[in-house]
Protein backbone atom coordinates (compact mmCIF):
# COMPACT_ATOMS: atom_id res chain seq x y z
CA UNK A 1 -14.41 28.54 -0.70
CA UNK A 2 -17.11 27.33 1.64
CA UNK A 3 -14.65 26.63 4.66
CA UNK A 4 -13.68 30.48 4.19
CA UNK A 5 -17.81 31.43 4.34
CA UNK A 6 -17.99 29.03 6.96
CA UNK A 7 -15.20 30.82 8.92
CA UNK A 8 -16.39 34.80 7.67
CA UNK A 9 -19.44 33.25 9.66
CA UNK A 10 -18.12 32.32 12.75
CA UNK A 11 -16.01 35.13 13.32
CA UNK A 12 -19.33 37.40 13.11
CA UNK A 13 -20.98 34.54 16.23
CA UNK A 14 -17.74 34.16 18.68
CA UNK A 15 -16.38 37.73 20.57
CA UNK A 16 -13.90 39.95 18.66
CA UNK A 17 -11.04 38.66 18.64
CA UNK A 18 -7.87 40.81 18.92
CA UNK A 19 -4.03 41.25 18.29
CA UNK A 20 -2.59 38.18 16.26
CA UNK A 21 -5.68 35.77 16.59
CA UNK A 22 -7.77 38.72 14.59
CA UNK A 23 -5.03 39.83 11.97
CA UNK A 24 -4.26 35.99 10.95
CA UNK A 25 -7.60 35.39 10.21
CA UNK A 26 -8.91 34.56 7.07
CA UNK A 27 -12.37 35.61 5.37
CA UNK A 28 -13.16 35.63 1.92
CA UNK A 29 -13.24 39.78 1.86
CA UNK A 30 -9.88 39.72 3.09
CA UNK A 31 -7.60 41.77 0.43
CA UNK A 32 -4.47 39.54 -0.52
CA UNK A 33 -1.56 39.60 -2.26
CA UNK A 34 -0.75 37.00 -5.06
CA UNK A 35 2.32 38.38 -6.90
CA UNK A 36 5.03 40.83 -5.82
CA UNK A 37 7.98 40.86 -7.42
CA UNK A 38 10.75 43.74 -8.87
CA UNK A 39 13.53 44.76 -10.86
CA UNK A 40 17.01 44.34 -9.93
CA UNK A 41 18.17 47.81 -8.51
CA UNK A 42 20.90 49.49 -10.68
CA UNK A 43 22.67 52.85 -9.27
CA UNK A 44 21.78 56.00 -10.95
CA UNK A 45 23.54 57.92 -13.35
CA UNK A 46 25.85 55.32 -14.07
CA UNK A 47 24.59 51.65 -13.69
CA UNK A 48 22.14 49.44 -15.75
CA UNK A 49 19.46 51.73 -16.26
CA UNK A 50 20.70 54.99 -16.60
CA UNK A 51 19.71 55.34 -20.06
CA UNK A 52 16.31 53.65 -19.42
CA UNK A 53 13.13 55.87 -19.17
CA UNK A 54 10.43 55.54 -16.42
CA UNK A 55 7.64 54.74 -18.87
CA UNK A 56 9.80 51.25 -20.33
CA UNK A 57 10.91 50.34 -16.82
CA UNK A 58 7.17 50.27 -16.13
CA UNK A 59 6.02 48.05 -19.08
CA UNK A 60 8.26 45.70 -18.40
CA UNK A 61 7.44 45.16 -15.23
CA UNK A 62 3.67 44.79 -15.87
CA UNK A 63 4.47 42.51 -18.85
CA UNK A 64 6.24 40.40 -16.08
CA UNK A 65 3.14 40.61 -13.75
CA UNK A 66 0.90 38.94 -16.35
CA UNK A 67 3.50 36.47 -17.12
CA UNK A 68 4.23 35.49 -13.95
CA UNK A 69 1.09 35.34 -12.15
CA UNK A 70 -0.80 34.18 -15.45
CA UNK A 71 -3.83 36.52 -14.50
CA UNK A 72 -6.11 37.50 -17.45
CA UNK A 73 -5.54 40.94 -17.69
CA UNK A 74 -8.77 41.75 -17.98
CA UNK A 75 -9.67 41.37 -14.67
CA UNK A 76 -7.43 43.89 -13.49
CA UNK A 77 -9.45 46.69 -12.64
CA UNK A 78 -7.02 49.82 -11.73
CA UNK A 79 -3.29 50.19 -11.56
CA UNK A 80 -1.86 52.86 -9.13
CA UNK A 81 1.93 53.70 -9.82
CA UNK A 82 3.67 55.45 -6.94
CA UNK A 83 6.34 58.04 -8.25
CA UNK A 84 7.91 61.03 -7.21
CA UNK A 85 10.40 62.70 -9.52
CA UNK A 86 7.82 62.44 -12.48
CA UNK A 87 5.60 64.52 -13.77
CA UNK A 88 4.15 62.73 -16.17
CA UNK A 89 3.74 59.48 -14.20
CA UNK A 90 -0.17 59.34 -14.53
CA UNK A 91 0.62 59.14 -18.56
CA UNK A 92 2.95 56.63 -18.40
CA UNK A 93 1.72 54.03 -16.30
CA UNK A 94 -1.32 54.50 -18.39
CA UNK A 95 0.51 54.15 -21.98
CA UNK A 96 2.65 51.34 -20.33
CA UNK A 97 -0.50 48.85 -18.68
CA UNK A 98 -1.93 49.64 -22.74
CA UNK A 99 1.51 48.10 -24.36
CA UNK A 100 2.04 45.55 -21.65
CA UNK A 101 -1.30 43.80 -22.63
CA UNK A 102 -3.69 45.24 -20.06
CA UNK A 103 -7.35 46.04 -22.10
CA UNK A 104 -8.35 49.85 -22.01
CA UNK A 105 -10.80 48.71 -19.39
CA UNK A 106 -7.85 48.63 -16.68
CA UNK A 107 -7.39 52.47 -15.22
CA UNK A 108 -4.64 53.62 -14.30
CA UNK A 109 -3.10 56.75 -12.34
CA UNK A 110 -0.37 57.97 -10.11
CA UNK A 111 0.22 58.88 -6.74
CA UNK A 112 3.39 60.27 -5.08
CA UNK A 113 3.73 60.64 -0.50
CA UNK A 114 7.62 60.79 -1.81
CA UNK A 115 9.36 57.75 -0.07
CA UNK A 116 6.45 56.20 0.46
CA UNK A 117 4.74 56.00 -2.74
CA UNK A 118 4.53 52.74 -3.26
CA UNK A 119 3.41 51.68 0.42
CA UNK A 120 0.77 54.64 -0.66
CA UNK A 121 -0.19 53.15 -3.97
CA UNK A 122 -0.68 49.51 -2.52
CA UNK A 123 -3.02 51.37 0.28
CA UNK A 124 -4.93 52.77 -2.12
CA UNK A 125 -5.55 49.76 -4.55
CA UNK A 126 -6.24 47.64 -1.09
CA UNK A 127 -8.51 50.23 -0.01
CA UNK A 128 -10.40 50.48 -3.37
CA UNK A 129 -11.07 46.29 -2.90
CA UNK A 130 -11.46 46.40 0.60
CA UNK A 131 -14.98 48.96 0.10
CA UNK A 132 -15.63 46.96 -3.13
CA UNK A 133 -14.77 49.54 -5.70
CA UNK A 134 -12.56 47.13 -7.41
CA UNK A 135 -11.73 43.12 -7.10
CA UNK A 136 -8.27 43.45 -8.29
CA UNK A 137 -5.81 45.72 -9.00
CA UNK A 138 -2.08 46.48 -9.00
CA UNK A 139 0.39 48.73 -7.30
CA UNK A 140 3.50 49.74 -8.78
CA UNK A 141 6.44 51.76 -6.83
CA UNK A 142 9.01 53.42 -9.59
CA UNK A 143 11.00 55.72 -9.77
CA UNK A 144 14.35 56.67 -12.00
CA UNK A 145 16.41 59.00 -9.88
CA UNK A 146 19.03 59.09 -12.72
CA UNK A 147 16.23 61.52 -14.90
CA UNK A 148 15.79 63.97 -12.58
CA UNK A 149 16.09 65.30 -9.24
CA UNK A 150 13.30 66.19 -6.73
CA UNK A 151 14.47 69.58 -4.80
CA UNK A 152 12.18 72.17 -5.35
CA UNK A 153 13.40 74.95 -8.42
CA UNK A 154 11.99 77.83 -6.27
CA UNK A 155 10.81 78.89 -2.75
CA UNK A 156 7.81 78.83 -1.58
CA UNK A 157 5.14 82.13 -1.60
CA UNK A 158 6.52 84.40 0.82
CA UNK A 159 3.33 83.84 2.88
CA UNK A 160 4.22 80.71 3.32
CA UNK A 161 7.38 80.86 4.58
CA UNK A 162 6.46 82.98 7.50
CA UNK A 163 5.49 79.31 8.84
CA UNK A 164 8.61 77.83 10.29
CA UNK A 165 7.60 74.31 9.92
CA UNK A 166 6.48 74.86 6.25
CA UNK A 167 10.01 76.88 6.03
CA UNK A 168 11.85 73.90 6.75
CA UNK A 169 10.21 71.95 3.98
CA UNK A 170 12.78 72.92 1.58
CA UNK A 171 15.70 71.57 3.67
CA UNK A 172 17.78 69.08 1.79
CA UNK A 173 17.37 65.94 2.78
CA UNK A 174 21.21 65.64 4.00
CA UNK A 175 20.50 68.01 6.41
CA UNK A 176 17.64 66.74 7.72
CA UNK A 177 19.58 63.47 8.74
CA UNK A 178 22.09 65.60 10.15
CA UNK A 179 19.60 67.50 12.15
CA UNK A 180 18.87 63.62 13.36
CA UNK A 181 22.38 63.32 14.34
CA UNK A 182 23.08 66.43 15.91
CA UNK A 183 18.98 66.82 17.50
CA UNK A 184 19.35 63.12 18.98
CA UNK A 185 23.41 62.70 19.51
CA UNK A 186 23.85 59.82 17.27
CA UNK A 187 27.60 59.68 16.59
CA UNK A 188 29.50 59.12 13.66
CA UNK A 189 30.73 55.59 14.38
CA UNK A 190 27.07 54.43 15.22
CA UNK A 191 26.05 55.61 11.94
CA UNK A 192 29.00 53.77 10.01
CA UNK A 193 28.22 50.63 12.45
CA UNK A 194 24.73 50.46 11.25
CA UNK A 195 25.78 51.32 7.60
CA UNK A 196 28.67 48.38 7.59
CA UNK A 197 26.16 45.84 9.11
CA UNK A 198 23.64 46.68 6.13
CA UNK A 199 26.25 45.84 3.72
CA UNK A 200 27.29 42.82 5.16
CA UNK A 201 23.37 41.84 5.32
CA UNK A 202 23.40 42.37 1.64
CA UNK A 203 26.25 40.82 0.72
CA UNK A 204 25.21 38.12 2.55
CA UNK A 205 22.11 37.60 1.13
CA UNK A 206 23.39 37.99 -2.57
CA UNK A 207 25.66 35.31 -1.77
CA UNK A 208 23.01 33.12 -0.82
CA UNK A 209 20.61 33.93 -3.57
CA UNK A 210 18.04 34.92 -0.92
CA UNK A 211 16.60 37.88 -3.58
CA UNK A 212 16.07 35.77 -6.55
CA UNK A 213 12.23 34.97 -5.79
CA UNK A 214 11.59 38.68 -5.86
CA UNK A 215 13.84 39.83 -8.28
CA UNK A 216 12.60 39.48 -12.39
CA UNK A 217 15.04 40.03 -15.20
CA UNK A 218 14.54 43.26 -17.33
CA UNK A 219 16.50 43.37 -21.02
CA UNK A 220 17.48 47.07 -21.93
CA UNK A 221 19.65 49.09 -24.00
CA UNK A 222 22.93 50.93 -22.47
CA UNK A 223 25.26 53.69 -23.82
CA UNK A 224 28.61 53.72 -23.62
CA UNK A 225 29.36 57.64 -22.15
CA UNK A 226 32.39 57.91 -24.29
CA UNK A 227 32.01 56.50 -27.56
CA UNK A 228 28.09 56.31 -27.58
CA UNK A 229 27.70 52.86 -28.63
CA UNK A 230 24.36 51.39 -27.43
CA UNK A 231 24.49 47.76 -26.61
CA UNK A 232 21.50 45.40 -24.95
CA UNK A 233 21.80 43.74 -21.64
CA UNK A 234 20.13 41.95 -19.13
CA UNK A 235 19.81 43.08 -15.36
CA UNK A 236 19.57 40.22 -12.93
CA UNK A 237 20.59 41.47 -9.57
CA UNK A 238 20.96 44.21 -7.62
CA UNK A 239 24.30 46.38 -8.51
CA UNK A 240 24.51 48.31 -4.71
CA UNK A 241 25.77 46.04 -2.71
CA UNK A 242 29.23 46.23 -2.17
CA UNK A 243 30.84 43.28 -1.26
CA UNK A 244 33.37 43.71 1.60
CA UNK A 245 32.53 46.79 2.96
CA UNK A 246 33.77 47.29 6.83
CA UNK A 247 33.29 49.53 9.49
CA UNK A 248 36.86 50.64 8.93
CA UNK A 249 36.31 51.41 5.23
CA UNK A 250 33.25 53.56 5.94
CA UNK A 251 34.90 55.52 8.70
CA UNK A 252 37.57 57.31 6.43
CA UNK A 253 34.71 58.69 3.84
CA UNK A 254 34.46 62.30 4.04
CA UNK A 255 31.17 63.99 5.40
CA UNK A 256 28.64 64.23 2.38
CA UNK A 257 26.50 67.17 3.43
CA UNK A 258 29.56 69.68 5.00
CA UNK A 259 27.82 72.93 5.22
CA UNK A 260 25.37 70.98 7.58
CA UNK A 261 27.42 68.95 9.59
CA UNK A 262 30.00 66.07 10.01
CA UNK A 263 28.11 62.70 10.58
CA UNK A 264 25.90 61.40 7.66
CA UNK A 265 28.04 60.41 4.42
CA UNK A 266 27.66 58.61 0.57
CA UNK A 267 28.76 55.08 2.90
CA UNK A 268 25.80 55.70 5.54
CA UNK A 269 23.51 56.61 3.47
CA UNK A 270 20.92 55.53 1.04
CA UNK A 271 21.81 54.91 -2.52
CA UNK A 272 20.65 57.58 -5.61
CA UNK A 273 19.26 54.16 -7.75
CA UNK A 274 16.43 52.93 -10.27
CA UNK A 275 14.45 50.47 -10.29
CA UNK A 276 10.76 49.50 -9.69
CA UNK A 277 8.17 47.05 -7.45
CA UNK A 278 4.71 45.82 -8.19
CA UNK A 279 2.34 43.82 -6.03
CA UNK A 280 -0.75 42.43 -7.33
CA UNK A 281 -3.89 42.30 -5.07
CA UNK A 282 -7.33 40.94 -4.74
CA UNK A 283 -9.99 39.83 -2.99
CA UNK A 284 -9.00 36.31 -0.54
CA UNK A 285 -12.20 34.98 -3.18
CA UNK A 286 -11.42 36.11 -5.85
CA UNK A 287 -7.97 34.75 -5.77
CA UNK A 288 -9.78 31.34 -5.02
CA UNK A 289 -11.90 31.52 -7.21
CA UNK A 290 -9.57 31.80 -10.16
CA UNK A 291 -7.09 29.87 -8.76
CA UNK A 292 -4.23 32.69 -7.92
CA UNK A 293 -1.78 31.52 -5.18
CA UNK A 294 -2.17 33.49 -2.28
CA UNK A 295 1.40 35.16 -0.41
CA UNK A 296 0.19 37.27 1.69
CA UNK A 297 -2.92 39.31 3.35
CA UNK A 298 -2.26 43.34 3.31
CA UNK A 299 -3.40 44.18 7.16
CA UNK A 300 -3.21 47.64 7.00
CA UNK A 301 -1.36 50.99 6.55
CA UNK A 302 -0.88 54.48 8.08
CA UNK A 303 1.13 57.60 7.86
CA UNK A 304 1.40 60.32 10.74
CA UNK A 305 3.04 63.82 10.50
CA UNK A 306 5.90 65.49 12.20
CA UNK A 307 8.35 68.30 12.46
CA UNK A 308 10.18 68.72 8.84
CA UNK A 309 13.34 69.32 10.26
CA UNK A 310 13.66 65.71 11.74
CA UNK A 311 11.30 64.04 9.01
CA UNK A 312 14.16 60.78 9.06
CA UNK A 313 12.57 60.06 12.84
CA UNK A 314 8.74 59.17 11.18
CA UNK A 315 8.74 55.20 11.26
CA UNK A 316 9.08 55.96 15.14
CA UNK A 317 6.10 57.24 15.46
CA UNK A 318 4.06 55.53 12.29
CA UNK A 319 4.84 52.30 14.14
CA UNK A 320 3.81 52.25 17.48
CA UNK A 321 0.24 54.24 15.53
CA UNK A 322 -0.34 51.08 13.53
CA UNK A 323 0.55 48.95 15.75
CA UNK A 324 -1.67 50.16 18.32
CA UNK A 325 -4.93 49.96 15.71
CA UNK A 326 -4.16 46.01 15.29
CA UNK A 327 -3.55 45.36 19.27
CA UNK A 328 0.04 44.45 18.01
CA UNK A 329 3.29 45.21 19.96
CA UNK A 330 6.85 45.03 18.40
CA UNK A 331 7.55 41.18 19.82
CA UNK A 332 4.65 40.17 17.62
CA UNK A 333 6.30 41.04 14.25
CA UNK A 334 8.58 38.44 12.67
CA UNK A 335 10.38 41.09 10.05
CA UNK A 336 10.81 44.51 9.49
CA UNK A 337 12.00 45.89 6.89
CA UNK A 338 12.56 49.54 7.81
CA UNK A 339 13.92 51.91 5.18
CA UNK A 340 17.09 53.10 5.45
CA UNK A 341 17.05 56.36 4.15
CA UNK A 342 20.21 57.48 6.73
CA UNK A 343 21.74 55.47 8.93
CA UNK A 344 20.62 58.80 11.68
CA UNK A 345 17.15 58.37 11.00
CA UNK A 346 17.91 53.60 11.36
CA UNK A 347 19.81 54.15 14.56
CA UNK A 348 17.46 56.51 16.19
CA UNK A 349 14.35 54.06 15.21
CA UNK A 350 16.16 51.36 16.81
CA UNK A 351 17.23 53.31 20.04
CA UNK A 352 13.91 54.64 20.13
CA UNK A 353 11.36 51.57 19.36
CA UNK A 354 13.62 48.84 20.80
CA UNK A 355 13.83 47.25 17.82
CA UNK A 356 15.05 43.75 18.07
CA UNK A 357 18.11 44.47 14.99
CA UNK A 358 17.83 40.53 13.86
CA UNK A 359 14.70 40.64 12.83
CA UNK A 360 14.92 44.14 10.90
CA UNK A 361 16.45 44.29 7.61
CA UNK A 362 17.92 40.93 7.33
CA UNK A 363 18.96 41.24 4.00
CA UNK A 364 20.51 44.20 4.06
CA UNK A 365 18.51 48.04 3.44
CA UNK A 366 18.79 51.06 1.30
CA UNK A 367 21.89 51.82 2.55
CA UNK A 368 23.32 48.65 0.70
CA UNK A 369 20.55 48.05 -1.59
CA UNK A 370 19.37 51.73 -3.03
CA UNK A 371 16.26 53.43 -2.43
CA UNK A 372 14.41 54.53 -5.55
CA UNK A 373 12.04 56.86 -4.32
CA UNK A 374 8.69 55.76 -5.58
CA UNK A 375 9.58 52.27 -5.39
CA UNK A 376 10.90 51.65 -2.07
CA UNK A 377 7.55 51.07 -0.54
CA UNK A 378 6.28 47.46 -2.60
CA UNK A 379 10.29 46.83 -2.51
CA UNK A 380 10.08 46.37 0.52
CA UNK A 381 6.78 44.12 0.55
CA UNK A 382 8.43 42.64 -1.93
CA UNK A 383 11.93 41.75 0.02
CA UNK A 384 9.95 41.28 3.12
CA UNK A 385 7.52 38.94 1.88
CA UNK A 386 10.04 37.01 0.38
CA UNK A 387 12.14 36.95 3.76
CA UNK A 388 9.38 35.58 5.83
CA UNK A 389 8.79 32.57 3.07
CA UNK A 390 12.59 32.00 3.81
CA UNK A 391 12.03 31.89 7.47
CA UNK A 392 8.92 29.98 7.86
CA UNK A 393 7.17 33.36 9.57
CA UNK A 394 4.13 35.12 9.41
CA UNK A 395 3.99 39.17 10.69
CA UNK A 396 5.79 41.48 8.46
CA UNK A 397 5.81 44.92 9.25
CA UNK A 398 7.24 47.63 6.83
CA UNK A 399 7.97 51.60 7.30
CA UNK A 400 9.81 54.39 6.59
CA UNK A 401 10.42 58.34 6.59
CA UNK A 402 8.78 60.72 4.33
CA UNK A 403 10.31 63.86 3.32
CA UNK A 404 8.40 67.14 4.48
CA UNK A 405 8.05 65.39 7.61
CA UNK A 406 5.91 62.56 7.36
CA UNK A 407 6.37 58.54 8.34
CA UNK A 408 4.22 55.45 7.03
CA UNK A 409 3.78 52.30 7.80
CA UNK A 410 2.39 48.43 6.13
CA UNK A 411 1.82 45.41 7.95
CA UNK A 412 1.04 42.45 6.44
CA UNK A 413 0.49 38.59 7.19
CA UNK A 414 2.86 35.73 5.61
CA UNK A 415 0.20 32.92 4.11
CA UNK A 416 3.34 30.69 2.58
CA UNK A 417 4.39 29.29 5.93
């Protein structure tokens, strides 16, 4: 504790330092990450947890949190869950922190920036520590796409609509990825090239047992469709990846979105799936001072806005935004993890960025994996975290697209090194 004053000292007496001398620092305000773990990831409508609802997925998660980082609950302040699909999220992480042990003293609510909920909801708990509103709190990304769907049940006010740009807010977001293709020429076979590799990554990484760090069991109850018998069982690892999956195998599935083009397709794509991500965050000194092992130190976060049409294209320009606040360029991050919402929107990052592709989704993305909505932003932290541990490395930077047009981005420094 005193060598962190000590250093919080210093750094106010020596010139400001910048890039990856200023982010790697360590002060005792710093706001850190001592847990993050998830569920396995089942696919909707038929896997694992199709018949689970959002508000048990939730509780067992938090009950997991306690558990596993041993934290007296009452010292969690606030809990932000990150959803998008429902609308009674605010309720149920509320009722769920109450049955999962947390005192009525620990607030709750919910926030939902669609894909990027949970990046969102880990902002806002950092931010709440980082001004000293809080000295601990939790973010949890969830979301159960087999419940519900997100597309909107009417258009907009006609008013509205006279706005192009607001106008193409209701596009699906298949066509928005084919807009990507068509807009920015990626072909066919690039997107089923990226969308093989992905697997393989995952498969991969399953083999090795790379995800079991971040991965927690969750018990729950499943129905048979066609005799209705319920029976209990125990998710332990993630149910998209499909082992074996080629370049060749992906090129003969049909075009999913047909009315809108030819190029994005249910192999190059990400996965309709459940599941759900927590990260638990403090102050560097408060983590000290109750003895909580610390991962990881949240940086910083930001979003940007641009044309709905082409909202897949948003890490490309969330990135070089947050890395220019931090003095950071792309050779000073050791993993990305970049959501793969299509494999349009992953190429076209790639192309566009010059992303180095060995250091970006090593163990495979949504494509492979599943991306449940709400969740896919402390998944990631989560996976990425976890993949930096493996390597020995420090910078991890995380992003992705945001339906409506919108892109985010989280970068965070490695402390288990």
């Amino acid at each position: 504790m005193a060598t962190e004053r000590l250093n919080s000292i210093l750094s106010h007496l020596t010139p400001n330092k910048s890039g990856l001398s200023a982010i790697t620092q360590k002060n005792p305000d710093d706001v850190v990450i001592t847990l993050a773990i998830r569920t396995p990831l089942a696919k909707g409508f038929r896997g694992g947890f199709k018949d689970t609802q959002l508000d048990y997925l939730v509780y067992s998660l938090l009950k997991k949190v306690i558990q596993k980082s041993n934290i007296d609950p009452q010292l969690v302040e606030d809990i932000c869950l990150g959803n998008v699909n429902d609308g009674r999220a605010a309720y149920t992480v509320r009722a769920a922190a109450l049955a999962a042990g947390f005192p009525n003293t620990t607030a709750a609510s919910s926030v939902n920036r669609f894909c990027s909920s949970g990046l969102k909801a880990t902002q806002d708990i950092a931010n709440q520590i980082s001004l000293g509103n809080i000295e601990c709190g939790i973010a949890v990304g969830a979301e159960m796409m087999s419940a519900s769907g997100d597309q909107l049940a009417q258009p907009f006010h006609e008013e509205i609509l006279k706005s192009q740009d607001a106008a193409d807010c209701m596009q699906p977001m298949g066509q928005t990825s084919e807009n990507v293709g068509k807009d920015f020429n990626i072909s066919r076979e690039a997107q089923d090239r990226f969308a093989a590799e992905s697997y393989q990554r995952a498969e991969r990484a399953q083999k090795a047992g790379w995800f079991d760090d971040e991965i927690v069991p969750v018990t729950t109850t499943v129905k048979d469709p066609k005799s209705g018998e319920e029976k209990q069982i125990t998710l332990t690892k993630d149910e998209g990846p499909r082992w074996g999956t080629t370049y060749e195998s992906l090129s003969k599935i049909r075009p999913a979105f047909p009315d809108y083009g030819d190029k994005s397709t249910g192999g190059n794509s990400s996965q309709v799936t459940d599941g759900a991500a927590a990260v638990l965050l403090m102050k560097r000194s408060t983590a000290l001072r109750i003895n909580q092992p610390i991962l990881a130190k949240y940086v910083g976060a930001t979003v940007t806005g641009l044309a709905p049409r082409i909202m897949g294209i948003g890490p490309s320009l969330a990135i070089p935004k947050l890395l220019g606040k931090y003095s950071l360029s792309l050779d000073d991050i050791d993993v990305i993890e970049l959501n793969e919402a299509f494999a349009s929107m992953a190429v076209y990052c790639i192309n566009t960025l010059g992303i180095d592709t060995s250091k970006m989704n090593v163990r495979g993305g949504a494509i492979a994996l599943g991306h449940p909505l709400g969740a896919t932003g402390t998944r990631q932290i989560c996976t990425g975290l976890s993949e930096c541990r493996r390597q020995k490395k420090k910078i991890l930077l995380t992003s992705m697209c945001i339906g409506t047009g919108q892109g985010m981005a989280g970068l965070f420094v490695n402390e288990i090194v």
